[in-house]
Protein backbone atom coordinates (compact mmCIF):
# COMPACT_ATOMS: atom_id res chain seq x y z
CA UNK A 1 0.00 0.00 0.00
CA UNK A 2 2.87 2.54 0.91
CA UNK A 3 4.46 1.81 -2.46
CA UNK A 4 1.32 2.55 -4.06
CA UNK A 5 0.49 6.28 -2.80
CA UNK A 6 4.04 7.09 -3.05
CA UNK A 7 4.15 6.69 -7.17
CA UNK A 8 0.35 7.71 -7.64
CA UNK A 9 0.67 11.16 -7.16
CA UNK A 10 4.42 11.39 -8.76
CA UNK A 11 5.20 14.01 -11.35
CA UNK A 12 5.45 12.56 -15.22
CA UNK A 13 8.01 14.62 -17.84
CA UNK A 14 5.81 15.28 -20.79
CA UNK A 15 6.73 17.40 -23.69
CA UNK A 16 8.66 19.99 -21.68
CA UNK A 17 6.04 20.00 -18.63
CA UNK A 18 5.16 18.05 -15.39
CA UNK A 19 2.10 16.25 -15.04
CA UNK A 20 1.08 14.45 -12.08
CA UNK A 21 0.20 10.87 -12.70
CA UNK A 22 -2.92 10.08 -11.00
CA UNK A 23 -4.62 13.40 -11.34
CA UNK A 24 -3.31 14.53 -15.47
CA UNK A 25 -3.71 12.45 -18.31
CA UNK A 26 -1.59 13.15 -21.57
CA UNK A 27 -4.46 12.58 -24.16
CA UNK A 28 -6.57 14.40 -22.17
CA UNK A 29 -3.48 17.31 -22.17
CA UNK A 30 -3.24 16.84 -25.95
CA UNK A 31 -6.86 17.17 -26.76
CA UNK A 32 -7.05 20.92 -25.51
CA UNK A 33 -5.23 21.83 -28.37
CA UNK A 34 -7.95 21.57 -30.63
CA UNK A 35 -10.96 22.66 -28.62
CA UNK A 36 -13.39 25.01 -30.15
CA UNK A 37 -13.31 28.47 -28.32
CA UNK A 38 -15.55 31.26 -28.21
CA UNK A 39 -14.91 35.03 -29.04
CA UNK A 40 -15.77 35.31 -25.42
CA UNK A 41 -14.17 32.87 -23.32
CA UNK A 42 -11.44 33.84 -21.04
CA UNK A 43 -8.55 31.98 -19.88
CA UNK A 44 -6.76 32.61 -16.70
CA UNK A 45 -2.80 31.34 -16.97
CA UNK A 46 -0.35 31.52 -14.17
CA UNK A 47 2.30 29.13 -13.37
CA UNK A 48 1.46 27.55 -10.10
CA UNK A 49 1.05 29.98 -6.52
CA UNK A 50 1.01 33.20 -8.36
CA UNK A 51 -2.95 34.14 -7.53
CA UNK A 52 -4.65 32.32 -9.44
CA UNK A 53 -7.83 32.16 -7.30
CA UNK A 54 -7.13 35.86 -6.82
CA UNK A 55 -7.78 36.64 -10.37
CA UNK A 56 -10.92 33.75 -10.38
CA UNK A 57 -12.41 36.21 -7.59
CA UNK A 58 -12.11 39.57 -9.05
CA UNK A 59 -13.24 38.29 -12.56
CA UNK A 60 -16.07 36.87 -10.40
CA UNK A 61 -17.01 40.27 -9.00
CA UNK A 62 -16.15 42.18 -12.47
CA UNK A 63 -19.26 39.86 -13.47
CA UNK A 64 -21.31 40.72 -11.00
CA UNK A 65 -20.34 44.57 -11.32
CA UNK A 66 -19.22 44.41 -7.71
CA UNK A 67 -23.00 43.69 -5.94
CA UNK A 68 -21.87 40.95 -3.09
CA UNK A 69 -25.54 40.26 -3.06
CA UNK A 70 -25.54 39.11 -6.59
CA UNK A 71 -22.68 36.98 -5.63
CA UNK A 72 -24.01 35.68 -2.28
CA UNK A 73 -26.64 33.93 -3.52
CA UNK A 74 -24.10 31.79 -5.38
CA UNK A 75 -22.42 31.27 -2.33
CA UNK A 76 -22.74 27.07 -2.69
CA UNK A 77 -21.12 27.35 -5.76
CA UNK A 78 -17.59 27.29 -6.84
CA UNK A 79 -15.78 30.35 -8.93
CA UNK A 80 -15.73 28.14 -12.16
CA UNK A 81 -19.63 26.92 -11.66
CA UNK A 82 -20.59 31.00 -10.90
CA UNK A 83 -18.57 32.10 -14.24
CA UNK A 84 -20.65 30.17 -17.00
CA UNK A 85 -19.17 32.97 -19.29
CA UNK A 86 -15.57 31.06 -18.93
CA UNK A 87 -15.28 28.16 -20.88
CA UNK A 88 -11.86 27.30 -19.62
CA UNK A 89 -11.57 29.32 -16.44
CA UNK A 90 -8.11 28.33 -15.51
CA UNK A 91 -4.63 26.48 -16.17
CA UNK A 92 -1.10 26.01 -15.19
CA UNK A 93 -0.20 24.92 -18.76
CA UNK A 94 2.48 25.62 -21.05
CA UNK A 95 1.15 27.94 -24.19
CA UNK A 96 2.20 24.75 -26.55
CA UNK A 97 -0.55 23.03 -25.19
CA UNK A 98 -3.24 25.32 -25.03
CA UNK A 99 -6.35 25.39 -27.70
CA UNK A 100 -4.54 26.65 -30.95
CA UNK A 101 -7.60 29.01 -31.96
CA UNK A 102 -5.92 31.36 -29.17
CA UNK A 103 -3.14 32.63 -31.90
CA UNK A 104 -6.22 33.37 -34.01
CA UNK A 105 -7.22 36.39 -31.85
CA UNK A 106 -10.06 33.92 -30.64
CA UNK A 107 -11.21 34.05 -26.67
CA UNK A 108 -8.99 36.52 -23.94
CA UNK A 109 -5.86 35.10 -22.38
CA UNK A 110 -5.00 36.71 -18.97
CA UNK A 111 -1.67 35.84 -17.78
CA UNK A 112 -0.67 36.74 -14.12
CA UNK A 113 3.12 36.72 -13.21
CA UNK A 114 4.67 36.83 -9.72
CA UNK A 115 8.34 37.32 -8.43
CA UNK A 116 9.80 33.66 -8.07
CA UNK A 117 11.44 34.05 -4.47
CA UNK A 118 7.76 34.63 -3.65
CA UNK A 119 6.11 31.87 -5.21
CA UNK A 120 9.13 29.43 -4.13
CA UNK A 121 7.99 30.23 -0.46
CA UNK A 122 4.54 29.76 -0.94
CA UNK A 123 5.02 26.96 -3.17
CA UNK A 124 7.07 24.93 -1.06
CA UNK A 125 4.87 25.07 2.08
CA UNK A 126 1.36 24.12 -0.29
CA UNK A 127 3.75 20.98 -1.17
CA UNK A 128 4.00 20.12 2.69
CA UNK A 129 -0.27 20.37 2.52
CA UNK A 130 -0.89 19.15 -0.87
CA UNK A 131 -1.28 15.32 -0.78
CA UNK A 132 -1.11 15.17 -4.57
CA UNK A 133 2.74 16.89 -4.08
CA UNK A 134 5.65 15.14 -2.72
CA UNK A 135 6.49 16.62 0.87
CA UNK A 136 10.16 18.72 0.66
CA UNK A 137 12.95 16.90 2.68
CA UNK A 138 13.79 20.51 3.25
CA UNK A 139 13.76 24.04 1.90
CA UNK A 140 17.44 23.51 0.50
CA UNK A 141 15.93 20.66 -1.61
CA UNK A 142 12.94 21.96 -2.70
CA UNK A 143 14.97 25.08 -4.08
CA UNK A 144 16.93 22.93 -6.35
CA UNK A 145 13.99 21.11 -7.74
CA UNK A 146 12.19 24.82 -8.23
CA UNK A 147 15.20 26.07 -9.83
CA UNK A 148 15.30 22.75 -12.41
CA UNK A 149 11.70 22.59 -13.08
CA UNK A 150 11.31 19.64 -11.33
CA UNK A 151 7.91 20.33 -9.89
CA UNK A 152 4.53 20.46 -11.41
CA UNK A 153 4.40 23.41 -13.64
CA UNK A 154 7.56 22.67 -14.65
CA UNK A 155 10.46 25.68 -14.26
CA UNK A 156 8.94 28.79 -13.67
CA UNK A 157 11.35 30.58 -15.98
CA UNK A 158 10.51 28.64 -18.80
CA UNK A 159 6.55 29.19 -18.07
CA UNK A 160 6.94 33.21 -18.13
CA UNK A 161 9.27 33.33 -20.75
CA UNK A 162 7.08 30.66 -23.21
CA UNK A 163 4.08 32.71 -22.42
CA UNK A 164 5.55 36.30 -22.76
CA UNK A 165 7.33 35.79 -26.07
CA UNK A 166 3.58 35.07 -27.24
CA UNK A 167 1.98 37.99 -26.02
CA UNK A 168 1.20 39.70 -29.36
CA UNK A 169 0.24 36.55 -31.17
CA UNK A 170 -3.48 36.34 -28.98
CA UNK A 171 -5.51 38.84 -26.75
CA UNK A 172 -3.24 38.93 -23.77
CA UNK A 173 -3.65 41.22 -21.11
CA UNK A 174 0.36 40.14 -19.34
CA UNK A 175 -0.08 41.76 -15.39
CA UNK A 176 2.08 40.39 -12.34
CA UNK A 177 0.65 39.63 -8.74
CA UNK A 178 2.84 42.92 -7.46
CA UNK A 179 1.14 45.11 -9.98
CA UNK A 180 -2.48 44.13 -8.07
CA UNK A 181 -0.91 44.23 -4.57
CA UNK A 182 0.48 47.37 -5.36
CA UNK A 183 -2.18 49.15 -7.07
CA UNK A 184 -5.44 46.98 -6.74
CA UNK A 185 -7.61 50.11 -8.41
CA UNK A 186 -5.47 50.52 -11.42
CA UNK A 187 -5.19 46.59 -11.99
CA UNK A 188 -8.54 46.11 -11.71
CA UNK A 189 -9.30 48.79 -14.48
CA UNK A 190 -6.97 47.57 -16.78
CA UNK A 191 -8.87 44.05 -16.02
CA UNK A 192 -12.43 45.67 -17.23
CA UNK A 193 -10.97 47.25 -20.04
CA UNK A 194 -9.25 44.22 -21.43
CA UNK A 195 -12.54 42.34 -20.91
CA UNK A 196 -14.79 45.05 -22.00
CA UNK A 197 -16.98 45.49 -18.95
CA UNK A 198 -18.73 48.34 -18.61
CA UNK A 199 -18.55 49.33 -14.96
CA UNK A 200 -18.97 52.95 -13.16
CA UNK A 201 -17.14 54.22 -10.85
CA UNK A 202 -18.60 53.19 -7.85
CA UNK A 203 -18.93 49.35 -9.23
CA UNK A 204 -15.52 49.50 -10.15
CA UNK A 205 -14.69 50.87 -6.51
CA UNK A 206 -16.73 48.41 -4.73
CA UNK A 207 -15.13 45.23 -6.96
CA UNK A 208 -11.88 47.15 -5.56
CA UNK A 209 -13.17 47.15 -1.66
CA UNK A 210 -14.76 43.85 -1.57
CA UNK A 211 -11.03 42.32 -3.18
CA UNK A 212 -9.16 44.17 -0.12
CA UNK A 213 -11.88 43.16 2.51
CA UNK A 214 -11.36 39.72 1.60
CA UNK A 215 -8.33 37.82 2.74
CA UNK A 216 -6.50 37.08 -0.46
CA UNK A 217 -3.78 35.41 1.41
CA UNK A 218 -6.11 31.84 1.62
CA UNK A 219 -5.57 32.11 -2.67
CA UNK A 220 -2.34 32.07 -3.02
């Protein structure tokens, strides 16, 4: 049995990415690549610990023009079941695998960055709560395997670099986790615009106050 859960989870090489057998399948991975997309779909990419459910949430209230109450009585649901306007809400994928329509100028990309010390940190204590991640030995150990790539998502310079040098090929809207800690009001703006949302000022200011009342930390 202990043999058994310690492969089941372990990460799988795969065209210049790490899956995680047990959870990713490659034909699965491979099919995405020719999925039909809409005009309107949106796609959330980050490499792994860099707010992705951060992002979820304020495209979330961006929906709901910032009325809580709209959003409350979703409450049972989760992001992706309360954004039916996302047909692919979120992934951790490189750009060679992603639904080739994208370099057609088809759906939105938004791509969120983060400095790596930051996301090492986080990263490596999710991996001591994840049980579909090995647990570090140590911090000295995980920071070798970050710095190869040899962790689920794969290297982290790789992923930013891959993704960047694609920017202008699709509708990318490229903004980094300091950018929103930073300047929340701005990044938020440039989010609406990108998406073409039509929100006043005071829905734009109350997507902006409900974000900082929250505790954003939990989504990292």
């Amino acid at each position: 049995m202990i043999a058994v859960e310690a492969c089941e989870y372990e990460l799988v090489p795969y065209r210049g990415f790490t899956l995680i057998n047990g959870i990713h399948d490659p034909d699965d991975v491979d099919q995405i690549q020719d999925l039909e997309i809409r005009d309107s779909d949106v796609f959330v990419v980050t490499y792994p610990k860099s707010g992705t459910s951060w992002m979820q949430q304020i495209l979330l209230l961006l929906e709901a023009k910032g009325d809580l109450a709209d959003i409350s009585r979703l409450s049972s649901s989760s992001n992706a079941d309360r954004m039916p306007w996302i047909e692919m809400r979120v992934s951790h994928l490189l750009h060679q695998f992603m639904p080739s329509a994208l370099s057609q100028k088809k759906g939105k990309v938004i791509y969120v960055t983060r400095n790596p010390k930051d996301i090492l940190v986080s990263y490596f204590y999710f991996h001591k709560l994840a049980k579909m991640l090995e647990t570090p030995k140590d911090f000295d150990d995980f920071f070798e395997k970050f710095m190869r790539g040899d962790v689920f998502g794969c290297s982290w310079f790789e992923h930013v670099k891959t993704w960047y040098s694609h920017k202008d090929d699709m509708n990318m809207l490229f903004i980094t986790y300091e950018e929103m800690i930073q300047d929340l009001p701005s990044a938020v703006q440039r989010i609406a615009v990108f998406l073409e949302k039509e929100l006043n000022p005071e829905q734009l200011a109350n997507v902006v106050k409900h974000r900082y009342l929250q505790q954003h930390e939990e989504d990292l």
